[in-house]
N, C-alpha and C. Protein backbone atom coordinates (compact mmCIF):
# COMPACT_ATOMS: atom_id res chain seq x y z
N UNK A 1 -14.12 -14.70 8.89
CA UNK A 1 -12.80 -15.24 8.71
C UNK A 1 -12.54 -15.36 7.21
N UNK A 2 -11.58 -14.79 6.47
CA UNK A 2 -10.93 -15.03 5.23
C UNK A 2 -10.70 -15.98 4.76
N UNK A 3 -11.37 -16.89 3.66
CA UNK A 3 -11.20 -18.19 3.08
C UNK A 3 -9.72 -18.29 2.81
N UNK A 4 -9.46 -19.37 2.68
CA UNK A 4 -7.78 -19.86 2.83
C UNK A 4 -7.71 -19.57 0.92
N UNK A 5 -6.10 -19.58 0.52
CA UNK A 5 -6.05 -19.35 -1.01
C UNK A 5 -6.05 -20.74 -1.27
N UNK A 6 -6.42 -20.85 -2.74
CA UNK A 6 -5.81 -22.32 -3.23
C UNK A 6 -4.13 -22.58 -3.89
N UNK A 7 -4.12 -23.84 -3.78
CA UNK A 7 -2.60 -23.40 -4.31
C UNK A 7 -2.72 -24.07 -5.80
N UNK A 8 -2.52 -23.16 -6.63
CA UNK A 8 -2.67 -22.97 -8.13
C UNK A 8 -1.31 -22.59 -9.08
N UNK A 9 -1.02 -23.18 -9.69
CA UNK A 9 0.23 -22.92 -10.84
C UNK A 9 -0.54 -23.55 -11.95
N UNK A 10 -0.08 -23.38 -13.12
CA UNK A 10 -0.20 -23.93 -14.81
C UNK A 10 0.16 -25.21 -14.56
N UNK A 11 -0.66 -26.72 -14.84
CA UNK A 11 -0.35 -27.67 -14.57
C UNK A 11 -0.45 -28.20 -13.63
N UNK A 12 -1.13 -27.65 -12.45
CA UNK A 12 -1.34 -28.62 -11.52
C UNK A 12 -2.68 -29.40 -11.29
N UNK A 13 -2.62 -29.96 -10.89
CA UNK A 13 -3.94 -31.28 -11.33
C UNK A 13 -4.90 -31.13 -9.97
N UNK A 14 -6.12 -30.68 -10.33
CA UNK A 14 -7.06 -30.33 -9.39
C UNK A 14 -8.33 -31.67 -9.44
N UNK A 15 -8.88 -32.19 -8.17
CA UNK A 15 -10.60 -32.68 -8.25
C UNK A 15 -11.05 -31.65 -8.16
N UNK A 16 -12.19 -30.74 -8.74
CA UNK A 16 -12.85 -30.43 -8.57
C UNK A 16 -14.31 -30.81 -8.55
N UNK A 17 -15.10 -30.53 -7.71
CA UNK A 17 -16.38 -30.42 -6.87
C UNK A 17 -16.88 -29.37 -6.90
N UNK A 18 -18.13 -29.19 -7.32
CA UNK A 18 -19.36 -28.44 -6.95
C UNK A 18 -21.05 -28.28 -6.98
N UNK A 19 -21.47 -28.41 -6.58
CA UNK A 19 -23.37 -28.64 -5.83
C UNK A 19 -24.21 -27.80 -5.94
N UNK A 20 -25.36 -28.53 -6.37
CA UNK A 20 -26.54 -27.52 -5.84
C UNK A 20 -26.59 -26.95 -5.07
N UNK A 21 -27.29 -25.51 -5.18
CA UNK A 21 -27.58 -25.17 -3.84
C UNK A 21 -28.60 -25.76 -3.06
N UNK A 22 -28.49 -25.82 -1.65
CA UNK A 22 -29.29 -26.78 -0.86
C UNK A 22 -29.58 -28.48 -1.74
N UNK A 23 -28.31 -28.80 -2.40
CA UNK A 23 -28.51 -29.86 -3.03
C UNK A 23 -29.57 -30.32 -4.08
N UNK A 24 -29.58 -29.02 -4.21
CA UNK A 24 -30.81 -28.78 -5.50
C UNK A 24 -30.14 -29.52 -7.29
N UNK A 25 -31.07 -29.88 -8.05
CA UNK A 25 -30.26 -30.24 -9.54
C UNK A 25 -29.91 -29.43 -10.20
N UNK A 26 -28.46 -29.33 -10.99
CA UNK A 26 -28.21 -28.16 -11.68
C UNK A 26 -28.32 -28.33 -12.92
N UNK A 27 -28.51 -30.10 -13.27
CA UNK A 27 -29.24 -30.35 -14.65
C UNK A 27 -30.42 -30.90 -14.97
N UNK A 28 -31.26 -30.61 -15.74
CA UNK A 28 -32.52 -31.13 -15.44
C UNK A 28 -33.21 -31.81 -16.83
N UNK A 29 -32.02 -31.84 -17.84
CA UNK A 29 -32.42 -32.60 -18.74
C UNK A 29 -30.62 -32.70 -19.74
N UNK A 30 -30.76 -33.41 -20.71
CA UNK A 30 -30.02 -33.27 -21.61
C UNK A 30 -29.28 -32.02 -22.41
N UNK A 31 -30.21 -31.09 -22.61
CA UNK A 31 -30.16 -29.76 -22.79
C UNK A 31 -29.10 -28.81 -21.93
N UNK A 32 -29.60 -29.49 -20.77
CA UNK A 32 -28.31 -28.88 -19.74
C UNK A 32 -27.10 -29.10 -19.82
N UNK A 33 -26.73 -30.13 -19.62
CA UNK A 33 -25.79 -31.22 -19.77
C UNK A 33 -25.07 -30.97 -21.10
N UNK A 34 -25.45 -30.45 -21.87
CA UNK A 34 -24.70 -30.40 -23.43
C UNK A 34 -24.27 -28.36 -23.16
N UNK A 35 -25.14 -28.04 -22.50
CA UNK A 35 -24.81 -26.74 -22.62
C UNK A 35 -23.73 -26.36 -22.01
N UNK A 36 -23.91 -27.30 -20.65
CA UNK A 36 -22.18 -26.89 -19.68
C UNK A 36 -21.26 -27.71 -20.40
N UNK A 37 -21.54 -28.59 -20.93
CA UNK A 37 -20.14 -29.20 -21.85
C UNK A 37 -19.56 -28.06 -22.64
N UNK A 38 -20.58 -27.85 -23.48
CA UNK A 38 -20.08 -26.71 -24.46
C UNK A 38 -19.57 -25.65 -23.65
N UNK A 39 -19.95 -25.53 -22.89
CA UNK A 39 -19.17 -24.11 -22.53
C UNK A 39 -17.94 -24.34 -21.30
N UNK A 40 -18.05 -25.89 -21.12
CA UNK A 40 -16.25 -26.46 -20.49
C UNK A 40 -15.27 -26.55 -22.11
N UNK A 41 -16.08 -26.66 -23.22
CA UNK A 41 -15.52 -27.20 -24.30
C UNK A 41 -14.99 -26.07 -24.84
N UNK A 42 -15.33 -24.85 -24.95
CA UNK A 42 -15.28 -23.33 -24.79
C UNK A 42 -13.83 -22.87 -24.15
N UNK A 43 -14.33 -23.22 -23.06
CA UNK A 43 -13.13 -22.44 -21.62
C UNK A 43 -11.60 -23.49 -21.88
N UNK A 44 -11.82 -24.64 -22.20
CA UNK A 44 -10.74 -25.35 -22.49
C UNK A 44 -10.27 -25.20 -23.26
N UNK A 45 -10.46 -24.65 -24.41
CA UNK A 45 -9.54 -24.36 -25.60
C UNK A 45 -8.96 -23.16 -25.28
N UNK A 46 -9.73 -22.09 -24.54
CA UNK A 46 -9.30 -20.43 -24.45
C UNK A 46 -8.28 -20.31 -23.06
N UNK A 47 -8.90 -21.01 -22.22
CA UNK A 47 -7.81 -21.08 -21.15
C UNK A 47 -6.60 -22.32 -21.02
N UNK A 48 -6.58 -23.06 -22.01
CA UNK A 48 -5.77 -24.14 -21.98
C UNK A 48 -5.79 -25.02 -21.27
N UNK A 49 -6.81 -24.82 -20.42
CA UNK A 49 -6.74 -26.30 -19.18
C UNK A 49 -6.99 -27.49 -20.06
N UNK A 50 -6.75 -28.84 -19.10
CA UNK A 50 -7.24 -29.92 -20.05
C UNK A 50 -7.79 -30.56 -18.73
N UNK A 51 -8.60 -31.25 -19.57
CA UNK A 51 -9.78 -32.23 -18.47
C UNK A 51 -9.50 -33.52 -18.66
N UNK A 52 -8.99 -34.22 -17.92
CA UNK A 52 -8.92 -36.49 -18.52
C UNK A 52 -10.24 -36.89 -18.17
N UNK A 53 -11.00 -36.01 -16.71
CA UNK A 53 -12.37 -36.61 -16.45
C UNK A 53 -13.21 -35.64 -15.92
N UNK A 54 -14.54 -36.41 -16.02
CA UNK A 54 -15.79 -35.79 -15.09
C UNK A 54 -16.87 -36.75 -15.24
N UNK A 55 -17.63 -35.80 -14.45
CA UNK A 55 -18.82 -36.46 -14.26
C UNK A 55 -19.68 -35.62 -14.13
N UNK A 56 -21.14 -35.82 -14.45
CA UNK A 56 -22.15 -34.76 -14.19
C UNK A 56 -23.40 -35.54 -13.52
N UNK A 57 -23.52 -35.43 -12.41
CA UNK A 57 -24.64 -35.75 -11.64
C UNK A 57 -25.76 -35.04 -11.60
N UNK A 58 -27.02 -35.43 -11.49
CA UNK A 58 -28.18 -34.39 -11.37
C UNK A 58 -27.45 -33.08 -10.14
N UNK A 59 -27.50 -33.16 -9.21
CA UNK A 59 -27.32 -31.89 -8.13
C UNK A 59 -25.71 -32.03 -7.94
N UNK A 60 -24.54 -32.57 -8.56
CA UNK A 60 -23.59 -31.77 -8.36
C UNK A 60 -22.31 -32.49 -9.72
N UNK A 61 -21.38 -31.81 -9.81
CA UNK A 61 -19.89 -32.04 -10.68
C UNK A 61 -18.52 -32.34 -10.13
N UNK A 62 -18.08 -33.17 -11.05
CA UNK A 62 -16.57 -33.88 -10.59
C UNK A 62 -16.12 -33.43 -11.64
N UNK A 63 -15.02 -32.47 -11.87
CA UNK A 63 -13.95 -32.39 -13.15
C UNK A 63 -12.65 -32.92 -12.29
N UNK A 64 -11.91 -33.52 -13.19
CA UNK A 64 -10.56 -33.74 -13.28
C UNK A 64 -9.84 -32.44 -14.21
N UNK A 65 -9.09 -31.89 -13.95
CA UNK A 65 -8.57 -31.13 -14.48
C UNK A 65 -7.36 -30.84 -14.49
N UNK A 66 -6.13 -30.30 -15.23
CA UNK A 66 -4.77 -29.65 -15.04
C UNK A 66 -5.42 -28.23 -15.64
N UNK A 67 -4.72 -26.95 -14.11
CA UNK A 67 -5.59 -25.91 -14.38
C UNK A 67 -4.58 -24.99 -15.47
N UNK A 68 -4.82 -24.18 -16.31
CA UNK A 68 -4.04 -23.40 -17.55
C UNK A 68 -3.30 -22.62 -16.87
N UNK A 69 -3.23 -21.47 -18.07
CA UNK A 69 -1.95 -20.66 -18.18
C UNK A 69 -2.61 -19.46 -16.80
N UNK A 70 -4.25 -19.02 -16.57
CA UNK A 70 -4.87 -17.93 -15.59
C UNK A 70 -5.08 -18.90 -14.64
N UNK A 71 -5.04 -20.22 -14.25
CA UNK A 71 -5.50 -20.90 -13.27
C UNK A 71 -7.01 -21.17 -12.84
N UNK A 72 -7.01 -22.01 -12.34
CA UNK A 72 -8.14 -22.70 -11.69
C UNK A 72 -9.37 -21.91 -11.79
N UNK A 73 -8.71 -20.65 -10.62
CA UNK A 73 -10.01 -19.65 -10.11
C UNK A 73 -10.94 -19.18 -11.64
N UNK A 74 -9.98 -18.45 -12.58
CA UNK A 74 -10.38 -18.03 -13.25
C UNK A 74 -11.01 -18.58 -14.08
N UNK A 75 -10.88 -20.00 -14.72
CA UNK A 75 -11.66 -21.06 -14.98
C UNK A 75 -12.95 -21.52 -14.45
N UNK A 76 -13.22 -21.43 -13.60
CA UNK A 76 -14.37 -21.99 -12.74
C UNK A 76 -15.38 -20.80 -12.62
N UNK A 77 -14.78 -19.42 -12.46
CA UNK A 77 -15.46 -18.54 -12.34
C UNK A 77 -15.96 -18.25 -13.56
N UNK A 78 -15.38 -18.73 -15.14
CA UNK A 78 -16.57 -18.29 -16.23
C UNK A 78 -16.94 -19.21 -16.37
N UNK A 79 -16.76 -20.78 -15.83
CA UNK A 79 -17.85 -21.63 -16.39
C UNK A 79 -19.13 -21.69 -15.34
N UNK A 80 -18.95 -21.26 -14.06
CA UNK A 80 -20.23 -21.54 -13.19
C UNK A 80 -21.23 -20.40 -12.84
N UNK A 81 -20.14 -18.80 -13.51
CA UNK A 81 -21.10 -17.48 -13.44
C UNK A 81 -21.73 -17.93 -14.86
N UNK A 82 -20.68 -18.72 -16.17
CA UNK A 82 -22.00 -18.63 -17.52
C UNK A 82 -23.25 -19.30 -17.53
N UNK A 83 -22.94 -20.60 -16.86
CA UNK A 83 -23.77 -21.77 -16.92
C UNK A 83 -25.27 -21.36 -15.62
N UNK A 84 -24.70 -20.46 -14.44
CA UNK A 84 -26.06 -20.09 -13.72
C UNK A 84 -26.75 -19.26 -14.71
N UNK A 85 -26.34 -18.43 -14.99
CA UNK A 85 -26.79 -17.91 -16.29
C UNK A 85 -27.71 -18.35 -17.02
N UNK A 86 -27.30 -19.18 -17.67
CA UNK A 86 -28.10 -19.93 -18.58
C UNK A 86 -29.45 -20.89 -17.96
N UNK A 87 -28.64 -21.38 -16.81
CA UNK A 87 -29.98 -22.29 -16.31
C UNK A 87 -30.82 -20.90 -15.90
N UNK A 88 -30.63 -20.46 -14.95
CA UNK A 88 -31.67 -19.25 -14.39
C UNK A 88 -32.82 -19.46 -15.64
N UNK A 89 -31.85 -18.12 -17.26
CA UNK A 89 -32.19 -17.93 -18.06
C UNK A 89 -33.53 -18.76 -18.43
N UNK A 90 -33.15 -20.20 -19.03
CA UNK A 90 -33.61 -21.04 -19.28
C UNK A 90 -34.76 -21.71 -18.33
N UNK A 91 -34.33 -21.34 -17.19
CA UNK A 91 -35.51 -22.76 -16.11
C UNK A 91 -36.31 -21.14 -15.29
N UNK A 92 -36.63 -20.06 -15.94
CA UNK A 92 -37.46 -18.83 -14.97
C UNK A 92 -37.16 -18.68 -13.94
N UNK A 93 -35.82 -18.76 -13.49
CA UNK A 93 -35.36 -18.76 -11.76
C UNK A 93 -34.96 -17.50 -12.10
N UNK A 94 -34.15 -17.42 -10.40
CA UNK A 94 -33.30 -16.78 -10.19
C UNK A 94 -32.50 -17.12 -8.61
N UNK A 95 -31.53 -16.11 -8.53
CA UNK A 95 -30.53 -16.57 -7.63
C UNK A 95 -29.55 -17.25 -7.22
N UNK A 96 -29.00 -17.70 -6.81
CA UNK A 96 -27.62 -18.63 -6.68
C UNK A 96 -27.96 -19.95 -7.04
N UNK A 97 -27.07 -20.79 -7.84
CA UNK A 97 -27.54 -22.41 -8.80
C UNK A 97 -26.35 -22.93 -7.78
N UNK A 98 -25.39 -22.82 -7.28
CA UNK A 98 -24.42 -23.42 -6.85
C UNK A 98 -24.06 -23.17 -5.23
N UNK A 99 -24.02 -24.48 -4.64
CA UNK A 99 -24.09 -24.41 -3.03
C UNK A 99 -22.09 -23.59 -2.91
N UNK A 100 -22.33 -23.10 -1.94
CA UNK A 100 -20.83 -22.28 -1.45
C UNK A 100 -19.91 -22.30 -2.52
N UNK A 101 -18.41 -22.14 -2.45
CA UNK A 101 -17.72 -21.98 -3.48
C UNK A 101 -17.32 -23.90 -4.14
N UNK A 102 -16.78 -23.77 -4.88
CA UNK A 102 -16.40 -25.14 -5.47
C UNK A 102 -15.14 -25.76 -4.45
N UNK A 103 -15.16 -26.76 -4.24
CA UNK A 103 -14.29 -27.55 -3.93
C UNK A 103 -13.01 -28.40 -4.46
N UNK A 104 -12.10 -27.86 -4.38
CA UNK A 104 -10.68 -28.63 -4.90
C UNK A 104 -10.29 -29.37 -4.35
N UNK A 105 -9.32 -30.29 -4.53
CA UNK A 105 -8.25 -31.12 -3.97
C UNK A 105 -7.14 -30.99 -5.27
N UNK A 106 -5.99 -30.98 -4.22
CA UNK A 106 -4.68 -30.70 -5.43
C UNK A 106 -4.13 -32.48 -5.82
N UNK A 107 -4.38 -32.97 -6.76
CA UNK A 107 -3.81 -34.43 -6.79
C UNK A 107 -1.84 -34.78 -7.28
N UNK A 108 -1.17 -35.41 -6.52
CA UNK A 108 0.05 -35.63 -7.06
C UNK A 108 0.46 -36.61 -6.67
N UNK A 109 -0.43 -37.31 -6.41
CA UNK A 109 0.13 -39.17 -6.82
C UNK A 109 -0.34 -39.58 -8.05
N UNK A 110 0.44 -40.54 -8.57
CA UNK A 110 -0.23 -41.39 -9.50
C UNK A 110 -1.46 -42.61 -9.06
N UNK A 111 -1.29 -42.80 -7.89
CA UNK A 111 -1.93 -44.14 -7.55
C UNK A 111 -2.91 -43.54 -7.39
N UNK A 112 -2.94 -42.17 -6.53
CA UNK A 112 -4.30 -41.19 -6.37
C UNK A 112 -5.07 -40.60 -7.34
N UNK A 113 -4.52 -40.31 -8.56
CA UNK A 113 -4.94 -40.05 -9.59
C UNK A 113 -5.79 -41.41 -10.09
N UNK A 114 -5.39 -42.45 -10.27
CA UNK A 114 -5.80 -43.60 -11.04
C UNK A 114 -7.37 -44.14 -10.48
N UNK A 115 -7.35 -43.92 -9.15
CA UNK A 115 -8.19 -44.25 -8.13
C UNK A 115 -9.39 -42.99 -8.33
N UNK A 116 -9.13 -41.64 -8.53
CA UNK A 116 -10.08 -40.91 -8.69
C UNK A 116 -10.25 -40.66 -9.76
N UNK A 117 -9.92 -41.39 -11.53
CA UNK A 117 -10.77 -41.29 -12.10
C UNK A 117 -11.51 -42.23 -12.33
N UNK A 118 -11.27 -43.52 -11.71
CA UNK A 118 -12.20 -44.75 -11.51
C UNK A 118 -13.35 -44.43 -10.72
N UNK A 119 -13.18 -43.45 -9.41
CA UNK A 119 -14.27 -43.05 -8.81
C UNK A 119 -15.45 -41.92 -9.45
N UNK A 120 -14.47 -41.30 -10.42
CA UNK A 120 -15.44 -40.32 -11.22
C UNK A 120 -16.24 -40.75 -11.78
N UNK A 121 -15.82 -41.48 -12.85
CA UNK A 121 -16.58 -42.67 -13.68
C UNK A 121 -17.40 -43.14 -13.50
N UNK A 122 -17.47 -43.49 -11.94
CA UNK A 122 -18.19 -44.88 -11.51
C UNK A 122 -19.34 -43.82 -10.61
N UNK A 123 -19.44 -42.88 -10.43
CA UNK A 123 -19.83 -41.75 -9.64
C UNK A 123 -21.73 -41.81 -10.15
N UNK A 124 -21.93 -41.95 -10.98
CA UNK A 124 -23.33 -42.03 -11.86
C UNK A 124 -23.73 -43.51 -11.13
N UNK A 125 -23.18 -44.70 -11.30
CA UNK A 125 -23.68 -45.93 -10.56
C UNK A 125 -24.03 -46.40 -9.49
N UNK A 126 -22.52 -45.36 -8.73
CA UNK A 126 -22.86 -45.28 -6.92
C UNK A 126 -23.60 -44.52 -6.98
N UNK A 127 -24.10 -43.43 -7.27
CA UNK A 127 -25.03 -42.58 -6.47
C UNK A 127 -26.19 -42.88 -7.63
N UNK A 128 -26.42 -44.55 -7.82
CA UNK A 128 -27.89 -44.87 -8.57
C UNK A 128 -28.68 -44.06 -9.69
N UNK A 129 -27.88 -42.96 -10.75
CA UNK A 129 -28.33 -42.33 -11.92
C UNK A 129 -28.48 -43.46 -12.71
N UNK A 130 -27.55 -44.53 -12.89
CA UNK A 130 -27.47 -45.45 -13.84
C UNK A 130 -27.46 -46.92 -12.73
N UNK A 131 -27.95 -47.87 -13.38
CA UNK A 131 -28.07 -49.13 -12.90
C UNK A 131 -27.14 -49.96 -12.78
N UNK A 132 -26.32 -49.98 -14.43
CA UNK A 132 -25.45 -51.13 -14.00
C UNK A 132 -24.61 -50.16 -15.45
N UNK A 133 -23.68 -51.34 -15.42
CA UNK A 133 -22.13 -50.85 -16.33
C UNK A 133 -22.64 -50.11 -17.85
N UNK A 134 -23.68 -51.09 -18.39
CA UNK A 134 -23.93 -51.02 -19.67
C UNK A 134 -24.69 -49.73 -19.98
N UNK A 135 -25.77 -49.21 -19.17
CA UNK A 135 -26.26 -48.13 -18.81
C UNK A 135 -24.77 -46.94 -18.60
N UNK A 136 -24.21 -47.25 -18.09
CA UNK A 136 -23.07 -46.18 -17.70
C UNK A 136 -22.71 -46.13 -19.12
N UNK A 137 -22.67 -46.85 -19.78
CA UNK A 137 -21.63 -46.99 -20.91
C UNK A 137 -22.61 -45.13 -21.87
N UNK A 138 -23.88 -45.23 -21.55
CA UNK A 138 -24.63 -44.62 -22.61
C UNK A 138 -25.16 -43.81 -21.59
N UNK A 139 -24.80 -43.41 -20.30
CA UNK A 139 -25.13 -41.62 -19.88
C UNK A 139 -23.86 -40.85 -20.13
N UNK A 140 -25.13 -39.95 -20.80
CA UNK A 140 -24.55 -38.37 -21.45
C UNK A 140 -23.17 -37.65 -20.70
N UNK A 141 -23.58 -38.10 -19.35
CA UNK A 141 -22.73 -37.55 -18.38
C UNK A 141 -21.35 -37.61 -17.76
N UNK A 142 -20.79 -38.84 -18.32
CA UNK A 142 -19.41 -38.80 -17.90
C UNK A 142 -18.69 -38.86 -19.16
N UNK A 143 -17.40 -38.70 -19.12
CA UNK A 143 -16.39 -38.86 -20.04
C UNK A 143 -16.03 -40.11 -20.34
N UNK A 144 -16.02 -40.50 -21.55
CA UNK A 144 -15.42 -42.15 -21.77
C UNK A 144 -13.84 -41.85 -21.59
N UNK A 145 -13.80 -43.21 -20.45
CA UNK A 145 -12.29 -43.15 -19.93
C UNK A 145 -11.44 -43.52 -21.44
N UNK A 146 -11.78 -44.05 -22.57
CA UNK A 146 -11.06 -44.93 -23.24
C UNK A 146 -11.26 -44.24 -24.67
């Protein structure tokens, strides 16, 4: 059966989601973590998207995003074909780093928006990477809301 399209224009405000495969980690140190920045830090200037949030969990990612001028697809597809890349490269693997395709949601509330970048944020605490607030304040991994 033919995956459904997404619905994509310049400006529209996506969650994006995506996982290990078999819930495997796709970062495994600091090193990682700075490398997919850089290369979201990369794709954002060249494709124009802009990001307000994320998060980077050991085995999976939350971007907030408004997708650019080529859209979403095309975005996602050079940051998650560069970044397997690199981990492979880097960690002696091989084969697929990312479980099925990435996951969107199109956001156009405000109240819904406000609510999921509080959940992004907070995404490292609930799922126990970090302990408590102050700890959050100082992983590598999310975006300071402020």
């Amino acid at each position: 059966m033919p995956r459904k399209a997404r619905l994509d224009a310049p400006g529209v405000l996506h969650h994006v989601m995506v996982r290990g495969i078999e819930k495997s980690d796709i970062f495994r140190d600091d090193a990682d973590r700075k490398a997919f920045l850089s290369r979201v830090g990369q794709l954002v200037v060249s494709t124009k998207t802009r990001i307000p949030a994320w998060a980077l969990m050991p085995n999976h990612v939350h971007l907030l995003l408004f997708s650019g001028l080529q859209g979403i697809s095309h975005f996602m597809r050079r940051l998650l074909t560069g970044y397997a890349l690199y981990f492979n490269r880097r960690h002696h693997r091989s084969g697929h780093l990312f479980q099925d395709r990435y996951r969107s949601i199109v956001c156009e509330e405000e109240p819904y928006l406000l609510e999921l970048v509080r959940y992004i944020h907070l995404n490292p605490l609930r799922g126990k990477v970090v302990d408590n607030l102050r700890e959050l304040e100082r992983y590598p991994g999310v975006a300071t809301p402020y």
